[in-house]
N, C-alpha and C. Protein backbone atom coordinates (compact mmCIF):
# COMPACT_ATOMS: atom_id res chain seq x y z
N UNK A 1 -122.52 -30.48 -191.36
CA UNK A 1 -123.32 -29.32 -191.69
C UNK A 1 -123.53 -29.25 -193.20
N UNK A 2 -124.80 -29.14 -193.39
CA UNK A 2 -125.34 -28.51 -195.06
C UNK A 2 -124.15 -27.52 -195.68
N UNK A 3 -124.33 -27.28 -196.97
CA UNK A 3 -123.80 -26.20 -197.72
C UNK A 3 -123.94 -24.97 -196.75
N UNK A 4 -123.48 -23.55 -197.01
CA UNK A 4 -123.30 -22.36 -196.59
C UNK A 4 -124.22 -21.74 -197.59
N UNK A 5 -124.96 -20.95 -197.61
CA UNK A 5 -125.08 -19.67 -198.59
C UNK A 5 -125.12 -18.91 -197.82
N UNK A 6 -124.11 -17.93 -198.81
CA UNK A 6 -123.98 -16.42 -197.87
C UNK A 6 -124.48 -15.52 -198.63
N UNK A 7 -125.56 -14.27 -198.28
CA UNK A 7 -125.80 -13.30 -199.02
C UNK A 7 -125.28 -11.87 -198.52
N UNK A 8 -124.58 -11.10 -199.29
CA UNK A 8 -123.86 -9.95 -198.87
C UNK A 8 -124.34 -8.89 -199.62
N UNK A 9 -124.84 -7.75 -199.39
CA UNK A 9 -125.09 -6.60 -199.84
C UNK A 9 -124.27 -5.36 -199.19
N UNK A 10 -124.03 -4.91 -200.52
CA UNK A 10 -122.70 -3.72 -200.50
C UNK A 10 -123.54 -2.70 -200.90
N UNK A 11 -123.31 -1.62 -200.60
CA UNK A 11 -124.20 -0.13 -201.13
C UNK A 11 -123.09 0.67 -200.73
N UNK A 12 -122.69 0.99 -202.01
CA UNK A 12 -121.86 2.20 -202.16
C UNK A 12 -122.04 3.46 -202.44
N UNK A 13 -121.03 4.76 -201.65
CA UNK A 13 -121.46 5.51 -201.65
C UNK A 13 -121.80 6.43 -203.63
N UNK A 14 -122.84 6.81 -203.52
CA UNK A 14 -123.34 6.95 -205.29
C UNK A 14 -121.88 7.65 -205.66
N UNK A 15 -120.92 8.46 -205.45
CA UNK A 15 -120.13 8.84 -206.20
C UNK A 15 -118.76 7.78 -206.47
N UNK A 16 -118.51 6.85 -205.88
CA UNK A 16 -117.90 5.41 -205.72
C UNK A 16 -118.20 4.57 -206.39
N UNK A 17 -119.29 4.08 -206.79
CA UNK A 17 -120.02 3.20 -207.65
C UNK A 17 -118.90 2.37 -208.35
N UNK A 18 -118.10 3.27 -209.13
CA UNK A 18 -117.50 2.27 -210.56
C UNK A 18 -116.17 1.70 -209.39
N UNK A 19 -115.21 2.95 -208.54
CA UNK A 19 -114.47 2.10 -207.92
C UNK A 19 -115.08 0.76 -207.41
N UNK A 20 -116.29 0.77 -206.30
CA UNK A 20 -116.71 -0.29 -206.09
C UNK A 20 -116.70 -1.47 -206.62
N UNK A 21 -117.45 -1.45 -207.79
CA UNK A 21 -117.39 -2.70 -208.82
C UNK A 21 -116.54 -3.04 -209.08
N UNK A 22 -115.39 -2.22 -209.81
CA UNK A 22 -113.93 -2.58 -209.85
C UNK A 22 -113.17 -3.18 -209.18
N UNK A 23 -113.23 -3.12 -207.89
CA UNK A 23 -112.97 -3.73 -206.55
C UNK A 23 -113.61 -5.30 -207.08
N UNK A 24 -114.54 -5.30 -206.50
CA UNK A 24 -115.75 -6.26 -206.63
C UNK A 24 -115.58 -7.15 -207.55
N UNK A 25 -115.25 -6.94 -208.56
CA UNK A 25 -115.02 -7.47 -210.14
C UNK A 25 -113.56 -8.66 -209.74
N UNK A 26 -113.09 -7.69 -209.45
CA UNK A 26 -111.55 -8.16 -208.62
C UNK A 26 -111.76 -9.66 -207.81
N UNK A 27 -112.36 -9.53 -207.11
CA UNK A 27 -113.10 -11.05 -206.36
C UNK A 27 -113.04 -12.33 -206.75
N UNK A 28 -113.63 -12.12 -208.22
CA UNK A 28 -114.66 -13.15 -208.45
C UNK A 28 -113.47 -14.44 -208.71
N UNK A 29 -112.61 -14.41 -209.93
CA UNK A 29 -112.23 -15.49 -210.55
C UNK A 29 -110.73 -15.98 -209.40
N UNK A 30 -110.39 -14.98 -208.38
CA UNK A 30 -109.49 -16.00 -207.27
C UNK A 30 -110.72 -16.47 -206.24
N UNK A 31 -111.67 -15.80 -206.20
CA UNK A 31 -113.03 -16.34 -205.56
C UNK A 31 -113.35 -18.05 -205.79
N UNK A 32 -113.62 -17.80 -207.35
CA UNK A 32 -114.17 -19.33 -207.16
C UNK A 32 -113.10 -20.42 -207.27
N UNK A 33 -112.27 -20.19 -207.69
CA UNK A 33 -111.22 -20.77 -207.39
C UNK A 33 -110.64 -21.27 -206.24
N UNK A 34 -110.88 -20.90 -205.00
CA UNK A 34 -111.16 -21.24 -204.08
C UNK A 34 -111.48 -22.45 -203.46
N UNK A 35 -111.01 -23.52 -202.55
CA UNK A 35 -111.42 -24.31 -201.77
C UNK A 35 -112.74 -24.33 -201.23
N UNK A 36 -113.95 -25.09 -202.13
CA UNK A 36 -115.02 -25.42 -201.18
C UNK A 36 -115.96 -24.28 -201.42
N UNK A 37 -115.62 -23.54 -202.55
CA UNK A 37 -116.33 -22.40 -203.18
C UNK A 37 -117.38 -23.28 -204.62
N UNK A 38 -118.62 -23.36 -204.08
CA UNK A 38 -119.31 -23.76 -205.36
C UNK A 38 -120.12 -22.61 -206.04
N UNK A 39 -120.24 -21.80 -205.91
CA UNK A 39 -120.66 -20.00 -206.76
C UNK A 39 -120.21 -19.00 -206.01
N UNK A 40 -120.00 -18.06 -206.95
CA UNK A 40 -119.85 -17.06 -206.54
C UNK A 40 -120.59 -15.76 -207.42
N UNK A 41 -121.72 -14.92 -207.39
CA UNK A 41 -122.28 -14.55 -207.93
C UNK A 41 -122.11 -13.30 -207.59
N UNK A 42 -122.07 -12.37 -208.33
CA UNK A 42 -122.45 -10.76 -208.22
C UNK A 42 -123.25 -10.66 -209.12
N UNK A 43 -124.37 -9.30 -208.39
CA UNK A 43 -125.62 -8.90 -208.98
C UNK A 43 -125.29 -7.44 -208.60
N UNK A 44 -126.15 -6.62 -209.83
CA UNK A 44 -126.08 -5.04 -209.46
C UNK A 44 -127.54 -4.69 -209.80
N UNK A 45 -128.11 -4.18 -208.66
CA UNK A 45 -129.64 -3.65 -208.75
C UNK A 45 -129.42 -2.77 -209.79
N UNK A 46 -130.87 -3.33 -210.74
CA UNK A 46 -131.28 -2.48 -212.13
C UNK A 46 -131.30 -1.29 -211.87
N UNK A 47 -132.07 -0.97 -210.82
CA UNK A 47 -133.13 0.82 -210.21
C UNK A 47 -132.08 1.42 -209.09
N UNK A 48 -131.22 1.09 -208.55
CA UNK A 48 -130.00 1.34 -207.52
C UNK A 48 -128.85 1.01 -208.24
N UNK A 49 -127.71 1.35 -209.33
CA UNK A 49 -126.77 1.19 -209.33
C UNK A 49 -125.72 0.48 -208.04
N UNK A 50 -125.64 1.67 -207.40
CA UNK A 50 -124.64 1.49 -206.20
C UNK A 50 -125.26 0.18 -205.19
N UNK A 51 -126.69 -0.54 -205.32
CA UNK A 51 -126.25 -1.56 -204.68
C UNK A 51 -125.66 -2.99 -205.31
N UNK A 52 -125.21 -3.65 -204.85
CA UNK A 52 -124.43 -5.08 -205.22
C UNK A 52 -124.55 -6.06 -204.63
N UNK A 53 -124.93 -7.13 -204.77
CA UNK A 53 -124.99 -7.98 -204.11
C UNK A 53 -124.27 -9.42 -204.55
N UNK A 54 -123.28 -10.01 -203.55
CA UNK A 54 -122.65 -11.39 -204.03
C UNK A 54 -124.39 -12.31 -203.05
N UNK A 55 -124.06 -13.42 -203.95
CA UNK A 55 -125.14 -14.17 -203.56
C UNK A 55 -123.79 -16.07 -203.92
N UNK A 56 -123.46 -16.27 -202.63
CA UNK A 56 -122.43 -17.40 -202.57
C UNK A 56 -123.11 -18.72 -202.55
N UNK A 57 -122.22 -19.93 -202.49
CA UNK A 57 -122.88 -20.87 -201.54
C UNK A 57 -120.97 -21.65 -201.65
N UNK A 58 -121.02 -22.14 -200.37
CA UNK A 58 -119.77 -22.75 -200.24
C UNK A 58 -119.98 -24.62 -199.31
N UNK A 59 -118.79 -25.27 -199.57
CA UNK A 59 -119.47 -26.61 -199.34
C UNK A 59 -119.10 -26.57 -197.69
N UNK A 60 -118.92 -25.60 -197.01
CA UNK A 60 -118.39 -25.53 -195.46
C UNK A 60 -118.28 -24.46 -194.81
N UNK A 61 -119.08 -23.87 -193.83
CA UNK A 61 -118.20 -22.41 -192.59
C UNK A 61 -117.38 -22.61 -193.00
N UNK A 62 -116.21 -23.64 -192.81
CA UNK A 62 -114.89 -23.73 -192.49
C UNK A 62 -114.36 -23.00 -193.28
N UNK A 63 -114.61 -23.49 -194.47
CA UNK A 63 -114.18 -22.83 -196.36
C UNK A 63 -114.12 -21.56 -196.27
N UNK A 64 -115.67 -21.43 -195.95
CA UNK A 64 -115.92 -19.34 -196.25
C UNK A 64 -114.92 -18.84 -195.11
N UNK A 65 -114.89 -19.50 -193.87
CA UNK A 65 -114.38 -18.50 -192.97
C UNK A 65 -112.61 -18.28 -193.54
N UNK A 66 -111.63 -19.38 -194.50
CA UNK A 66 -110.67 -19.38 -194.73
C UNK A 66 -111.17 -18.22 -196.34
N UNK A 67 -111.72 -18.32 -196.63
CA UNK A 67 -111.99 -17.35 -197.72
C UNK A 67 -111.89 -15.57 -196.93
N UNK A 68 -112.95 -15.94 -196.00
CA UNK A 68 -113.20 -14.13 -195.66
C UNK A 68 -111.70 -13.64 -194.84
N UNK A 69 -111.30 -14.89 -194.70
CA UNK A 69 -109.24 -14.39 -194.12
C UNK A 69 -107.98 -14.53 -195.14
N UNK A 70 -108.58 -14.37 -196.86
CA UNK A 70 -107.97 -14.44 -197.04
C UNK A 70 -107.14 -13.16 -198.07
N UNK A 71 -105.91 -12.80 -198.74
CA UNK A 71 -105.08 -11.67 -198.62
C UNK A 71 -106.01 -11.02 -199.41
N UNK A 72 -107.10 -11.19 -200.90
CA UNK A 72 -107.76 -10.37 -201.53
C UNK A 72 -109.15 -9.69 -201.16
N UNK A 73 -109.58 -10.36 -200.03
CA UNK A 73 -110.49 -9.63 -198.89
C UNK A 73 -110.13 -8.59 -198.89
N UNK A 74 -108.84 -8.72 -197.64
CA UNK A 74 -108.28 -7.52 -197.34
C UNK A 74 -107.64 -6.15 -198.08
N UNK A 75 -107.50 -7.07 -199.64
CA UNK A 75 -106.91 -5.70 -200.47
C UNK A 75 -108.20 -5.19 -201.04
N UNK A 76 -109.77 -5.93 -200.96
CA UNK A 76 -110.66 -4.99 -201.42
C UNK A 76 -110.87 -4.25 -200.12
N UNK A 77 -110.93 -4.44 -199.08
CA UNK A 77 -111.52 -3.82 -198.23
C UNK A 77 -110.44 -2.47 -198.23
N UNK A 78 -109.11 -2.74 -198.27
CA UNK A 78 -108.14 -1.62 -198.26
C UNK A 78 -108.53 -0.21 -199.77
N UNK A 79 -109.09 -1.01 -200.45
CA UNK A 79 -109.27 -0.16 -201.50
C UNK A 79 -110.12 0.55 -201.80
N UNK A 80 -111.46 -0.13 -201.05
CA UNK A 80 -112.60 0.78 -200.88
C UNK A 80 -112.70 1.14 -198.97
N UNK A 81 -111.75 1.51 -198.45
CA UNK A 81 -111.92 2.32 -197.61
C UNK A 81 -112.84 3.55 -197.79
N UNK A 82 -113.77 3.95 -197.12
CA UNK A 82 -114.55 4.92 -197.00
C UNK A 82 -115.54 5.37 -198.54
N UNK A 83 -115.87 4.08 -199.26
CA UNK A 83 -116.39 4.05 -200.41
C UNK A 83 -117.95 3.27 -199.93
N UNK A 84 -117.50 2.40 -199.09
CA UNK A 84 -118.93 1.81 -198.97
C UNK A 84 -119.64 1.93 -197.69
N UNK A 85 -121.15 2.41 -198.20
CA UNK A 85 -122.17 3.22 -197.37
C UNK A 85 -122.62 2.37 -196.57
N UNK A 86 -123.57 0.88 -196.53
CA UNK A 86 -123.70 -0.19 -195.86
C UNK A 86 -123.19 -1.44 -196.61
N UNK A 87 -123.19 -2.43 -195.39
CA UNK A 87 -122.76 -3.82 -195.82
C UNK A 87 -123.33 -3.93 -194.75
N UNK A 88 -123.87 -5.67 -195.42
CA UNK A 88 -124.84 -6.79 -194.91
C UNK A 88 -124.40 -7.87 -195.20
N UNK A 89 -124.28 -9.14 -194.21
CA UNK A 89 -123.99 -10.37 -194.63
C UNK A 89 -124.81 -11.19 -193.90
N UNK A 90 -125.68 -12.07 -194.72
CA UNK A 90 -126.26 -13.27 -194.61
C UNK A 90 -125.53 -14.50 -194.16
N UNK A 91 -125.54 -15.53 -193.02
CA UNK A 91 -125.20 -16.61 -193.18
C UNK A 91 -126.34 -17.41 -193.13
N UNK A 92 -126.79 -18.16 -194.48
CA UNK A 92 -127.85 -18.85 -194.36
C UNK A 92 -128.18 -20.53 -194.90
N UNK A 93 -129.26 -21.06 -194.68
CA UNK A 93 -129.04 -22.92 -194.65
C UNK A 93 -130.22 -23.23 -195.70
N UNK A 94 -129.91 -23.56 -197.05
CA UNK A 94 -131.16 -23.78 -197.78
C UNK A 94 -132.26 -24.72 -196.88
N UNK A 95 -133.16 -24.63 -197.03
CA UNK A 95 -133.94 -25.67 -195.97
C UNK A 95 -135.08 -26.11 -196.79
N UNK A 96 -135.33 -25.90 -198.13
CA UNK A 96 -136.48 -26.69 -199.00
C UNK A 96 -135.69 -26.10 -200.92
């Protein structure tokens, strides 16, 4: 199988915002560090603060799926309990 890119959009609730990021921020550098992790990107809409978006690409499912099980997932998700309004995740296959 091709590379992975995953696109994830977070929208937090507007009074959450900075926890969010903070969280989020948290990610990145055990992120790419990571097995089979070739980017890891966060973006924050100019005109929407509260949305965020990681924009990934990893060299395997296999990789991401050992990534999305792994312990700093779970301590962002524990931390923004009831902070974030929607989440979206992309699994997608560059194709040109």
């Amino acid at each position: 199988m091709a590379k992975l890119t995953i696109v994830a959009n977070i929208i937090a609730h507007a009074d959450k915002i900075d926890l969010v990021k903070a969280e989020l921020l948290k990610l990145i550098d055990v992120t790419r560090a990571e097995e089979g992790c070739i980017n890891y990107d966060l973006h924050q809409d100019n005109d929407n603060p509260a949305h965020f978006m990681f924009y990934e690409n990893w060299t395997s499912r296999e990789l991401w799926q050992v990534h999305m099980n792994n312990q700093h997932l779970k301590d962002y998700m524990a931390a923004t309990e009831g902070a974030v309004e929607t989440f979206t995740l992309n699994e997608m296959s560059q194709i040109a």
